[in-house]
Protein backbone atom coordinates (compact mmCIF):
# COMPACT_ATOMS: atom_id res chain seq x y z
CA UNK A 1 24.69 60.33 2.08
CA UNK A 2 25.01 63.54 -0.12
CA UNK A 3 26.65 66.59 0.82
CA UNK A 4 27.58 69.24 -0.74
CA UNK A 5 30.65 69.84 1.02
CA UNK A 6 33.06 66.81 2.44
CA UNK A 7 35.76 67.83 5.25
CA UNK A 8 37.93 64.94 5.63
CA UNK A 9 40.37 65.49 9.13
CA UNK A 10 39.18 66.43 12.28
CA UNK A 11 41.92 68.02 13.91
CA UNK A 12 42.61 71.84 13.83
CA UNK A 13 42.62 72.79 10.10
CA UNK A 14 39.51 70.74 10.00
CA UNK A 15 37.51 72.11 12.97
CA UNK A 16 38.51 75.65 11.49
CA UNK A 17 37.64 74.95 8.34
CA UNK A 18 33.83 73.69 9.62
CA UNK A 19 33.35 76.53 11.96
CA UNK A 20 34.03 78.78 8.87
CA UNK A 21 31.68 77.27 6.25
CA UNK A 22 28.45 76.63 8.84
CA UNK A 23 27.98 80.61 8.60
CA UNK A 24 26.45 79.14 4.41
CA UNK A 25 23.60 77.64 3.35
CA UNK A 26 25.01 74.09 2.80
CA UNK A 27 25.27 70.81 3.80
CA UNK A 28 28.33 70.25 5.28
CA UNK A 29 30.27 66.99 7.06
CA UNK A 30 32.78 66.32 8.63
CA UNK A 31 34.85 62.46 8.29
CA UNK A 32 37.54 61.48 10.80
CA UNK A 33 39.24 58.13 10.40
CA UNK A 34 39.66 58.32 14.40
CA UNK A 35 37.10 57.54 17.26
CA UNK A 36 37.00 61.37 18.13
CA UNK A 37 37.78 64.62 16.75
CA UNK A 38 41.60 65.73 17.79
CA UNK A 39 43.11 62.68 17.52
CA UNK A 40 46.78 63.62 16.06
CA UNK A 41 48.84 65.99 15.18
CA UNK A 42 46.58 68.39 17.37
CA UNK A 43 46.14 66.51 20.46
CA UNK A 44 49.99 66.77 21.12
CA UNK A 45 51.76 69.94 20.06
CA UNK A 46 53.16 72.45 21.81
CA UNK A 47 50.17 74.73 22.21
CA UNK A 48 51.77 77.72 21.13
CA UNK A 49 50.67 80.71 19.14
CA UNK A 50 53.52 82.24 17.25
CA UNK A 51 54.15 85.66 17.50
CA UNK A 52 55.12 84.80 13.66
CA UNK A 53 58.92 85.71 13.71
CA UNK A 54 60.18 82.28 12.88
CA UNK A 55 58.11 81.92 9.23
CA UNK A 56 60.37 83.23 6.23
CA UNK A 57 59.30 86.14 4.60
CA UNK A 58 56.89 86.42 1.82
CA UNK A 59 56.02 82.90 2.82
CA UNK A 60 51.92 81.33 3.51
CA UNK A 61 53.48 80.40 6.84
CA UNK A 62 54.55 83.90 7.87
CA UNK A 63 51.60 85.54 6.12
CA UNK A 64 48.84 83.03 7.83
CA UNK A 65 50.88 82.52 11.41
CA UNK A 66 50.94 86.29 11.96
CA UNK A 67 46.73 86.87 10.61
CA UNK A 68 46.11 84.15 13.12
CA UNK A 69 47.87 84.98 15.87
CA UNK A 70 46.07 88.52 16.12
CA UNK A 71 42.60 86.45 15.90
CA UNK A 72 43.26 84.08 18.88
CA UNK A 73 42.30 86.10 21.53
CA UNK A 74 39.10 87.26 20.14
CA UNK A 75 38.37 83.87 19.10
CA UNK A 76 38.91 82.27 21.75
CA UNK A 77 37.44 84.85 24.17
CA UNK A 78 33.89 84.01 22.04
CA UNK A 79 34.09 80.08 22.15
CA UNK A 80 35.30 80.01 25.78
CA UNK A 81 38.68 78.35 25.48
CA UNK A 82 41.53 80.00 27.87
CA UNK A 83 43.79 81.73 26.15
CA UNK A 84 47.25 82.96 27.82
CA UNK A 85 49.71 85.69 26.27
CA UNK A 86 52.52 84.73 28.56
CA UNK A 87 55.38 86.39 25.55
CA UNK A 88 58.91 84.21 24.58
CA UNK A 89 62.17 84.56 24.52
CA UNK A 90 64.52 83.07 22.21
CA UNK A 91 67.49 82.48 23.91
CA UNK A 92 71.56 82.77 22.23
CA UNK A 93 74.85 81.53 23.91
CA UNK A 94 77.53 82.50 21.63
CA UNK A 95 78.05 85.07 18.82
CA UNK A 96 76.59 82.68 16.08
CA UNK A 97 73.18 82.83 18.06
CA UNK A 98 73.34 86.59 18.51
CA UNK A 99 73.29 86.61 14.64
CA UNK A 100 70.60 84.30 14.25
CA UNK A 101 68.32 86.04 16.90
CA UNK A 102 69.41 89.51 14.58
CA UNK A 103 67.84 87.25 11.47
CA UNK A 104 65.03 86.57 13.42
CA UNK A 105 64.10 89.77 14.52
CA UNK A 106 64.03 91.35 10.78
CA UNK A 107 61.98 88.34 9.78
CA UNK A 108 59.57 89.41 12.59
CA UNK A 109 59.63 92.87 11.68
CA UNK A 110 59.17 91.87 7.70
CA UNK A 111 56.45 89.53 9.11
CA UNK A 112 54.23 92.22 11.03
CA UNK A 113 55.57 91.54 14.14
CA UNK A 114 55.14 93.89 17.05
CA UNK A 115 56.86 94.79 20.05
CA UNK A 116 60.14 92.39 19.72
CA UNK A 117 63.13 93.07 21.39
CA UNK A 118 66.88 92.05 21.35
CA UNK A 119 68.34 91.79 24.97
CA UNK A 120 71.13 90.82 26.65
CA UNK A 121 71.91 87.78 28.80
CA UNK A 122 71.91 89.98 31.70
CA UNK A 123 68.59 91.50 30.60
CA UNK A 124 67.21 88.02 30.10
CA UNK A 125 67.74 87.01 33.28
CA UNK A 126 65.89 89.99 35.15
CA UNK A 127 62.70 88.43 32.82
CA UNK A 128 63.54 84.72 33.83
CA UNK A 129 65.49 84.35 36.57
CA UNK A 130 65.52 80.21 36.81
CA UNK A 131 67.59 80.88 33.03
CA UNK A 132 70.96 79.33 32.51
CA UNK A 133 73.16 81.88 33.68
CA UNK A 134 75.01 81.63 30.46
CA UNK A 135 72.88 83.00 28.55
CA UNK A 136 74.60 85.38 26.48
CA UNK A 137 71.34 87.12 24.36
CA UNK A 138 68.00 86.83 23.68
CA UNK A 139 65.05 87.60 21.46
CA UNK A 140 62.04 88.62 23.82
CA UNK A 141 58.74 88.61 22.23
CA UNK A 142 55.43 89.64 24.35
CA UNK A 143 52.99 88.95 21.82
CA UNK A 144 53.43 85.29 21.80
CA UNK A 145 50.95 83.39 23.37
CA UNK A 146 49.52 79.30 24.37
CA UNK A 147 46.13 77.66 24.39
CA UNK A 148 45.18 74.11 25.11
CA UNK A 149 45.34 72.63 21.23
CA UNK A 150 42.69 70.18 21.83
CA UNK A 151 40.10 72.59 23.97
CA UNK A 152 40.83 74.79 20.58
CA UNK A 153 39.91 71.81 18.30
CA UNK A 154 36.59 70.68 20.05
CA UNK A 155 35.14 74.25 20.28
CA UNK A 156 35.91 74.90 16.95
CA UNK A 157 34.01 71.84 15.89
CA UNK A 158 31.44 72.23 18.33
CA UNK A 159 30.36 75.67 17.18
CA UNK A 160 30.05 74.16 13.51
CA UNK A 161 27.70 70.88 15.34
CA UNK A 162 25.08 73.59 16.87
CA UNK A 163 25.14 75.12 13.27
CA UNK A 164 24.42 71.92 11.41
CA UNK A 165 27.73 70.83 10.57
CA UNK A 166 27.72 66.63 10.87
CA UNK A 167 30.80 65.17 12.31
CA UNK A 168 31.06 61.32 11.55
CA UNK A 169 34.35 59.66 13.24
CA UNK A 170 35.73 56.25 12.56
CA UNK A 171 35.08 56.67 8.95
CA UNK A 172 38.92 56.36 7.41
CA UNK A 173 38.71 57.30 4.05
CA UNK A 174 40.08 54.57 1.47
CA UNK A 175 38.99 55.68 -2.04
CA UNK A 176 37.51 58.54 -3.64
CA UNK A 177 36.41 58.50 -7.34
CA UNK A 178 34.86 61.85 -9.20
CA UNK A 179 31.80 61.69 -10.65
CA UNK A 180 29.74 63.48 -12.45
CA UNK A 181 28.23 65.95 -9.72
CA UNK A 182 30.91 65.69 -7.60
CA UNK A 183 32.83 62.84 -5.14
CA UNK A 184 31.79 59.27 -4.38
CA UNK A 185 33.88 58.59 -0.70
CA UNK A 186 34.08 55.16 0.40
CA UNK A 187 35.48 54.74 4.01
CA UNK A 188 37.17 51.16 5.91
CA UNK A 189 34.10 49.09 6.07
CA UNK A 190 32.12 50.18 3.20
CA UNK A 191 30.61 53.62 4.60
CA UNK A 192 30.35 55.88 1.26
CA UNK A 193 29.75 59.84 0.91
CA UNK A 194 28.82 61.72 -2.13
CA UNK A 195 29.68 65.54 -2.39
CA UNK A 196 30.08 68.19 -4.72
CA UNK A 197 33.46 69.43 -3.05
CA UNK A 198 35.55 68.09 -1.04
CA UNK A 199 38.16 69.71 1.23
CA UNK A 200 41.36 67.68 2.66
CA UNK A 201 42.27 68.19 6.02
CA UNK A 202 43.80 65.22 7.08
CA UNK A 203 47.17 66.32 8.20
CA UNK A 204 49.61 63.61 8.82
CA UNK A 205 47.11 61.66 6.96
CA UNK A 206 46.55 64.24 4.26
CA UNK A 207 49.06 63.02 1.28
CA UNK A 208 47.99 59.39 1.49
CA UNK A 209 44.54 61.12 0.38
CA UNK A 210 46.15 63.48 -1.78
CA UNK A 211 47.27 59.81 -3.48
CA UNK A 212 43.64 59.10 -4.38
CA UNK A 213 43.65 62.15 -6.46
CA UNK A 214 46.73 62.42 -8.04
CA UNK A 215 49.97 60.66 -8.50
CA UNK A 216 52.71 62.86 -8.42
CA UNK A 217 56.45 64.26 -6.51
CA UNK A 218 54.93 65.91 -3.70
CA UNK A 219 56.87 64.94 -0.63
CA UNK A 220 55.73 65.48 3.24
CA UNK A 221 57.73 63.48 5.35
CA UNK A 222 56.46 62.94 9.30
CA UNK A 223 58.37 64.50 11.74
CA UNK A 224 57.98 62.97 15.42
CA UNK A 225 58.35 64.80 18.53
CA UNK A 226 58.69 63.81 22.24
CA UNK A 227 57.77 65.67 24.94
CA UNK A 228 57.84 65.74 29.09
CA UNK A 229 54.75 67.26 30.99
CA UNK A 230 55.35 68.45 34.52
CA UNK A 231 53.18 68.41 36.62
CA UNK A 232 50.90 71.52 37.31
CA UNK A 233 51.04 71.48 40.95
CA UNK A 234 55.32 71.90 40.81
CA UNK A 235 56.30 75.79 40.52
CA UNK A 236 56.48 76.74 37.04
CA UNK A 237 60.32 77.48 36.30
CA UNK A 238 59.48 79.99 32.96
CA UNK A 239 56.36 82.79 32.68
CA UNK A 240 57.54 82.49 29.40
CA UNK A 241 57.71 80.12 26.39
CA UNK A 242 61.54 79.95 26.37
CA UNK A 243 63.37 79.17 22.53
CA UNK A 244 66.87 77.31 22.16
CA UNK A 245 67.96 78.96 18.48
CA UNK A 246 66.32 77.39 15.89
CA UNK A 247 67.51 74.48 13.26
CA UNK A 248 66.64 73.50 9.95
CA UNK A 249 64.67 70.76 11.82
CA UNK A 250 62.37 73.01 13.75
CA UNK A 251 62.14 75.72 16.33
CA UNK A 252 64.77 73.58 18.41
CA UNK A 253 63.63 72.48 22.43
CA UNK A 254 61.73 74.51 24.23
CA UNK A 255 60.20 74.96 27.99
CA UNK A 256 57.07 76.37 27.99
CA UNK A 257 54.13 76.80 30.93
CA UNK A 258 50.39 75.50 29.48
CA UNK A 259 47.32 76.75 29.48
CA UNK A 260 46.41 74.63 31.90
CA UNK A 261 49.77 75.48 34.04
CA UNK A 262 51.43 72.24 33.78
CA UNK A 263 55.36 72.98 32.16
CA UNK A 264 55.89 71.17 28.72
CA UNK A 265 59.47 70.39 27.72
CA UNK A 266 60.61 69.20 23.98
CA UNK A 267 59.81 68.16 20.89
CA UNK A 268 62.43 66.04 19.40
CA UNK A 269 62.75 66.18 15.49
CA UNK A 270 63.02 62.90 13.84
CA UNK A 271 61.85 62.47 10.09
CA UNK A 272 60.36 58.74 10.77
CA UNK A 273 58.44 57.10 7.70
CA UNK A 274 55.24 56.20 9.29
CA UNK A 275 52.87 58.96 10.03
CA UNK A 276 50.84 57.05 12.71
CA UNK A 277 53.77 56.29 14.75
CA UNK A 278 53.64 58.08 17.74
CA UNK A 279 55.23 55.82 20.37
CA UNK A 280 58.26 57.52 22.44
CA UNK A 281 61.84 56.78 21.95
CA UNK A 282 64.28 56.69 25.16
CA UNK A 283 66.86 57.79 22.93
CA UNK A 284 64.77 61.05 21.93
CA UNK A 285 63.53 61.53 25.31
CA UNK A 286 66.84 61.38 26.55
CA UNK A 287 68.13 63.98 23.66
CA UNK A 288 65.42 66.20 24.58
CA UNK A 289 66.50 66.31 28.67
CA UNK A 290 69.72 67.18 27.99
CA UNK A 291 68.89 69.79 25.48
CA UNK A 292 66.38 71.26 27.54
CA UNK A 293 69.08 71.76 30.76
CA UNK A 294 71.09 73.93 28.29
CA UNK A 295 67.94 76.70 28.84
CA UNK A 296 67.03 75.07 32.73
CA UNK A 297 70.37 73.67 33.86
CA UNK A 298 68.56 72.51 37.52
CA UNK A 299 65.53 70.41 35.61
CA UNK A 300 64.98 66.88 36.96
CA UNK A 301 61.98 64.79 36.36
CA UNK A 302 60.56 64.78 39.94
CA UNK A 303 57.47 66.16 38.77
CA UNK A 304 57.10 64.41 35.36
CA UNK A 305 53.68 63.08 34.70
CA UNK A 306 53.86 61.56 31.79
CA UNK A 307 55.90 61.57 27.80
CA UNK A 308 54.25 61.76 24.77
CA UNK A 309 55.00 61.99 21.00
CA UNK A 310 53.12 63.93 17.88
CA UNK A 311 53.79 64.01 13.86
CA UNK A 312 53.95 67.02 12.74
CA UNK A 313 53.84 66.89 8.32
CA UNK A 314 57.09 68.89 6.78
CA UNK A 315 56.49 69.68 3.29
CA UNK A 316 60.33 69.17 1.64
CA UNK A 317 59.88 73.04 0.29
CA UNK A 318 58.91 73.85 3.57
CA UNK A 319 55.69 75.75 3.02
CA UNK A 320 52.44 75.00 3.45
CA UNK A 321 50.51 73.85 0.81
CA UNK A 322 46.90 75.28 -0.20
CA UNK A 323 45.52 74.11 -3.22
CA UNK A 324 42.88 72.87 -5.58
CA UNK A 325 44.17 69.67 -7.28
CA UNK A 326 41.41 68.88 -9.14
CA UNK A 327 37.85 70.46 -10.03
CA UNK A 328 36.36 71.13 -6.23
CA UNK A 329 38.76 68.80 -4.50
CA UNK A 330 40.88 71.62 -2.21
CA UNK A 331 43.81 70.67 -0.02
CA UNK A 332 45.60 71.87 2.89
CA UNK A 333 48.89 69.78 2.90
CA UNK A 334 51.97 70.27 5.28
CA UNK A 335 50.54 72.61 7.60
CA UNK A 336 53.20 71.69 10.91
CA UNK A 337 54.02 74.39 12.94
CA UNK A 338 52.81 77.08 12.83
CA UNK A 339 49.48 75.39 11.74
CA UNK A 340 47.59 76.10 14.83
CA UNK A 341 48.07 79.17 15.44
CA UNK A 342 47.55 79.54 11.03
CA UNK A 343 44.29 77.76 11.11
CA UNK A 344 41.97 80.05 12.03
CA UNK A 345 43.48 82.72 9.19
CA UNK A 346 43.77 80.17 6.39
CA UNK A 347 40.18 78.95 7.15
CA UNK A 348 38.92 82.55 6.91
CA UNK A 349 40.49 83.31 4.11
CA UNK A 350 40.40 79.63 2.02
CA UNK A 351 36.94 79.21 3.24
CA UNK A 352 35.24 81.98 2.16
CA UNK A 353 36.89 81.48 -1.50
CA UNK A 354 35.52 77.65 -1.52
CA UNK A 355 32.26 78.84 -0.54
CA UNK A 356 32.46 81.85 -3.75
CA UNK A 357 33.62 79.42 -5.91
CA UNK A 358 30.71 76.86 -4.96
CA UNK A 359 28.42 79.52 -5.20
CA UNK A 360 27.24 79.11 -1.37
CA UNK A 361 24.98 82.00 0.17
CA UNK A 362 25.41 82.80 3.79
CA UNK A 363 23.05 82.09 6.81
CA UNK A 364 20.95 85.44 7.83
CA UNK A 365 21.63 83.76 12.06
CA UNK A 366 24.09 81.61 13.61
CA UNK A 367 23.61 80.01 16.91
CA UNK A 368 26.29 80.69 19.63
CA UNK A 369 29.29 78.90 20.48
CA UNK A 370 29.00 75.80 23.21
CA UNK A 371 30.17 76.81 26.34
CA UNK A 372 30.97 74.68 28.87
CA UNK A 373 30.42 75.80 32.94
CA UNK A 374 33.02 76.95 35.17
CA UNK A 375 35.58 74.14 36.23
CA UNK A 376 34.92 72.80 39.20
CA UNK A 377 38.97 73.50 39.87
CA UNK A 378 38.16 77.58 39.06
CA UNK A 379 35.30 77.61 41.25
CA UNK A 380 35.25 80.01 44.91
CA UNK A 381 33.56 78.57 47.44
CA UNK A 382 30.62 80.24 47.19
CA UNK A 383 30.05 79.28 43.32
CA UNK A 384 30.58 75.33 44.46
CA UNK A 385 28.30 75.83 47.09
CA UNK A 386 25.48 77.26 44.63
CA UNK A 387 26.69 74.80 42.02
CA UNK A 388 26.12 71.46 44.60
CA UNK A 389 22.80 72.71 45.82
CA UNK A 390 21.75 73.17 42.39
CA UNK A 391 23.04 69.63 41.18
CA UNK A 392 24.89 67.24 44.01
CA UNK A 393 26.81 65.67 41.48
CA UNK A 394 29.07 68.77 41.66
CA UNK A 395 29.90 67.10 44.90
CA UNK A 396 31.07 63.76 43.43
CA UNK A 397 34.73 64.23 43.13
CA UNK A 398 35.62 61.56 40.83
CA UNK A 399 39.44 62.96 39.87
CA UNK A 400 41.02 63.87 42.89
CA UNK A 401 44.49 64.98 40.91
CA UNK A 402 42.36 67.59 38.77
CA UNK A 403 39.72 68.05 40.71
CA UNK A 404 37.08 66.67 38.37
CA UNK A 405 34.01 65.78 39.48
CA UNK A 406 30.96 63.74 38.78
CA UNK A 407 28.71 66.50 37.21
CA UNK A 408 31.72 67.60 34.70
CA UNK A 409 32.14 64.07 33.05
CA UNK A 410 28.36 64.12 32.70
CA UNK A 411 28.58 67.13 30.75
CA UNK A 412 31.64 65.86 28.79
CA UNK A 413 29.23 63.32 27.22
CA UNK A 414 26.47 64.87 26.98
CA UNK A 415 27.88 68.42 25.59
CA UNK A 416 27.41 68.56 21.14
CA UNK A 417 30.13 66.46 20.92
CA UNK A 418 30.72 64.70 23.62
CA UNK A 419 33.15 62.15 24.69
CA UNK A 420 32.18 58.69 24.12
CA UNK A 421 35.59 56.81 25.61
CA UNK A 422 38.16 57.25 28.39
CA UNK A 423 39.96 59.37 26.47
CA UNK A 424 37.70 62.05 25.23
CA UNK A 425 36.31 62.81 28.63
CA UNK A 426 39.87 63.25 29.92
CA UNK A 427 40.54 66.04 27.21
CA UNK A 428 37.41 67.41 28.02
CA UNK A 429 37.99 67.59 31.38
CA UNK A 430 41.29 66.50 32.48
CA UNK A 431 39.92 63.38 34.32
CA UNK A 432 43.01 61.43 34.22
CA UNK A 433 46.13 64.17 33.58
CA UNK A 434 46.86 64.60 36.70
CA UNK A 435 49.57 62.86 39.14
CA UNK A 436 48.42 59.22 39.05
CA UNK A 437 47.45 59.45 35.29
CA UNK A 438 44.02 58.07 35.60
CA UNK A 439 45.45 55.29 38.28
CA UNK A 440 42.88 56.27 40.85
CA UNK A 441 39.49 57.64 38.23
CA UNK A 442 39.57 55.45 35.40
CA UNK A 443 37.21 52.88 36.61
CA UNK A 444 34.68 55.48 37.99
CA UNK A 445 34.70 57.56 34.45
CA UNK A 446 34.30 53.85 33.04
CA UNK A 447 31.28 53.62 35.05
CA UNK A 448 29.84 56.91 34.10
CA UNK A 449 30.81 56.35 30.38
CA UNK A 450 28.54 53.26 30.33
CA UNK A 451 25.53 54.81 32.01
CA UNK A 452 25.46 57.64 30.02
CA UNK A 453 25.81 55.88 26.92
CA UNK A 454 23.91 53.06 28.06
CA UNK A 455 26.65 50.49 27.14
CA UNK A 456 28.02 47.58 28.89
CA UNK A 457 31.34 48.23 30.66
CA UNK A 458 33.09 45.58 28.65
CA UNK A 459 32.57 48.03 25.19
CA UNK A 460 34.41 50.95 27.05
CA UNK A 461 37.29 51.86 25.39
CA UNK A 462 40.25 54.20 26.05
CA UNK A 463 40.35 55.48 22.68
CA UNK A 464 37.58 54.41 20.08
CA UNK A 465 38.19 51.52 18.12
CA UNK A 466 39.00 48.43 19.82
CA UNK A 467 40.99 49.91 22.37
CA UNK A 468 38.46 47.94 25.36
CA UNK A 469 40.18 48.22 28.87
CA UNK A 470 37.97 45.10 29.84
CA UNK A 471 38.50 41.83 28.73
CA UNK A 472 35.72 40.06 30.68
CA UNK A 473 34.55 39.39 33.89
CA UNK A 474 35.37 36.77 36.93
CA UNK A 475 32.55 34.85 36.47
CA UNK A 476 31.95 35.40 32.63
CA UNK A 477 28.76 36.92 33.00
CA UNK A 478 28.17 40.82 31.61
CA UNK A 479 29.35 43.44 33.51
CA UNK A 480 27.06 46.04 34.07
């Protein structure tokens, strides 16, 4: 299949990247090496859109961080994702913090920054009262902000679907050669793709495709972090995203309430050598508890739902990298945080000079953005009641812990991109992140996977792949 441009990555910088080049006259795809779009580095992150006070000066990172964060709410407010500006504070025990919270403020002011403050412990506490009473200083930030990172991703990529972008997952690219009009791509399993450019976007797995290119020093080494999720339903202890100081390993532990309301404790920082390897480490976990009852010294885990890791790619110089390594093969390498709340700005901006430099004309109309309905969870009374006599699926509660119901998952599948395992209707829905963690509606969502898709339930998966959940039946007959 010819193209004329090649995305290869379907997480953030990816779905940005799409949603920025469907508004041309080209043919566009999309390859992801997983069974779904948003399935790494921006399925579990933080969520956070930087204010942009953290990024060194004069930097891409500062530069892009603060560009995007002004577009998120606009953005999001037009594809339907929930955006919450619920501010930060960066918090400072001792007189070493209170100097790097001073350093921090300047970079936010060199940055662009608006409407930071420095404030004292006492001060601090008035804004967050379940603080640790230590607390000597802080840097309070309204402007900061947190969206669900993988709601972000799929409307993204669904507004570039209904404009005739092509998404192909479980193609894992394994060699690209340059030709004479462009790129020969050959994917695990012999799937090949010609294009005239192609764009990498792979992030954790963006320098092993840099390696088909070129063979050279650059260095991005994984970085895992573990996290805790709380449960939604528990009281959230911060309004805010709450800061420890930062380290040369990252922006340090932090407590922060979701989008979706749930409180999200960590990451952990450990440079690990494979970028795939997300599985949680007591040790870590453990690190990360303790750390995190320096800001909340009365946390315990009553209310945890569930740990989970992410890889986020540090570049050794510490910047991100946007390139063109070789004639219409462009790069976006090392983009950790802040790269979600960057990728909308660095799509803008990179996209539009791709599309110059490939001579692309724009589209006179583009169709609208997706949007799902109304969660079931948001709904009054009265809109359920008109919702159920309009479709009695509405009244098929299939997640009782999220309130999910029968007509949602339906619409997961079916929507431009829709789920096709366990896992992708649960991020489209939540089906499954609530208190029992998919205990109780796993085997119903099963059920309505296989309809929909008219599969047997044996080929169900939890994640693409070979990832089956079913491993036969009592009496070794199909299981319908």
């Amino acid at each position: 299949m010819f193209f004329d441009v090649v995305i290869i990555g379907a997480g953030i910088m990816g779905a940005a990247m799409a949603q920025v080049l469907m508004g041309y006259n080209a043919r566009i795809a999309v390859l992801e090496k997983g069974g779904d779009v948003c399935m790494g580095a921006s399925k579990a992150n933080s969520g956070i859109i930087h204010a942009g006070f953290d990024a060194a000066p004069h930097t891409k990172k500062a530069r892009y961080n603060v560009e995007g964060a002004k577009m998120y709410p606009a953005l999001c407010d037009m594809l339907g994702v929930a955006y919450v500006k619920c501010g930060a504070l960066v918090i400072g025990f001792n007189e070493e913090d209170k100097k790097t919270l001073a350093k921090l403020y300047d970079q936010g002011i060199s940055n662009g920054v608006c409407g930071m403050a420095l404030v004292t412990g006492e001060e601090a506490l008035k804004l967050e009262k379940n603080l640790n009473p230590e607390v000597a200083c802080a840097l309070h930030v309204p402007t900061s902000g947190v969206v669900s990172p993988y709601e972000m991703t799929f409307a993204l990529m669904e507004h570039a679907v209904v404009n005739g972008v092509k998404v192909y997952t479980n193609q894992n690219a394994v060699d690209i050669t340059r030709e004479e009009d462009g790129y020969r791509i050959l994917c695990e399993g012999g799937g090949g793709f010609s294009a005239k450019a192609v764009i990498n976007c792979a992030g954790a797995g963006a320098l092993a495709i840099h390696r088909l290119i070129v063979q050279d020093d650059l260095r991005i080494v994984p970085r895992k972090g573990d996290y805790y999720l709380l449960d939604r339903m528990a009281e959230l202890p911060f309004t805010r995203t709450i800061f420890q100081c930062p380290t040369k390993m990252g922006k340090g532990i932090l407590v922060s309430p979701t989008a979706h309301g749930n409180t999200l404790i960590g990451p952990s920082a450990i440079d690990v050598d494979d970028a795939m390897d997300t599985a949680t480490d007591a040790e870590s976990l453990k690190d990360v508890l303790e750390k995190a009852r320096l800001t909340w010294p009365t946390l315990n885990l009553r209310a945890n739902l569930t740990t989970f890791a992410g890889i986020r790619t540090h570049e050794t110089n510490g910047d991100f990298i946007l390139k063109e390594t070789a004639p219409s093969f462009f790069e976006s390498l090392g983009i950790e945080s802040p790269g979600l709340t960057s990728a909308p700005a660095i799509a803008g901006e990179w996209g539009r000079e791709i599309a110059e430099q490939l001579g692309l004309t724009k589209k006179e109309t583009l169709l609208p953005p997706y949007q799902r309905g109304e969660p079931f969870i948001e709904m009054s009374t009265e809109q359920i009641k008109a919702a159920y006599e309009e479709d009695p699926s509405y009244g098929a509660l299939v997640c009782r812990c999220e309130s999910v119901t029968e007509k949602e998952i339906v619409e997961s599948i079916r929507r431009p991109l829709g789920a096709t395992n366990v896992d992708g209707v649960k991020r489209r829905t939540r089906a499954g992140m609530g208190r029992c963690q998919g205990g109780f509606c796993s085997p119903r969502v099963m059920e309505i996977i296989a309809r929909e898709l008219k599969i047997n339930m044996l080929d169900v998966t939890k994640s693409g792949g070979e990832s089956r959940i079913l491993t036969g039946t009592i009496d070794g007959g199909a299981c319908e």
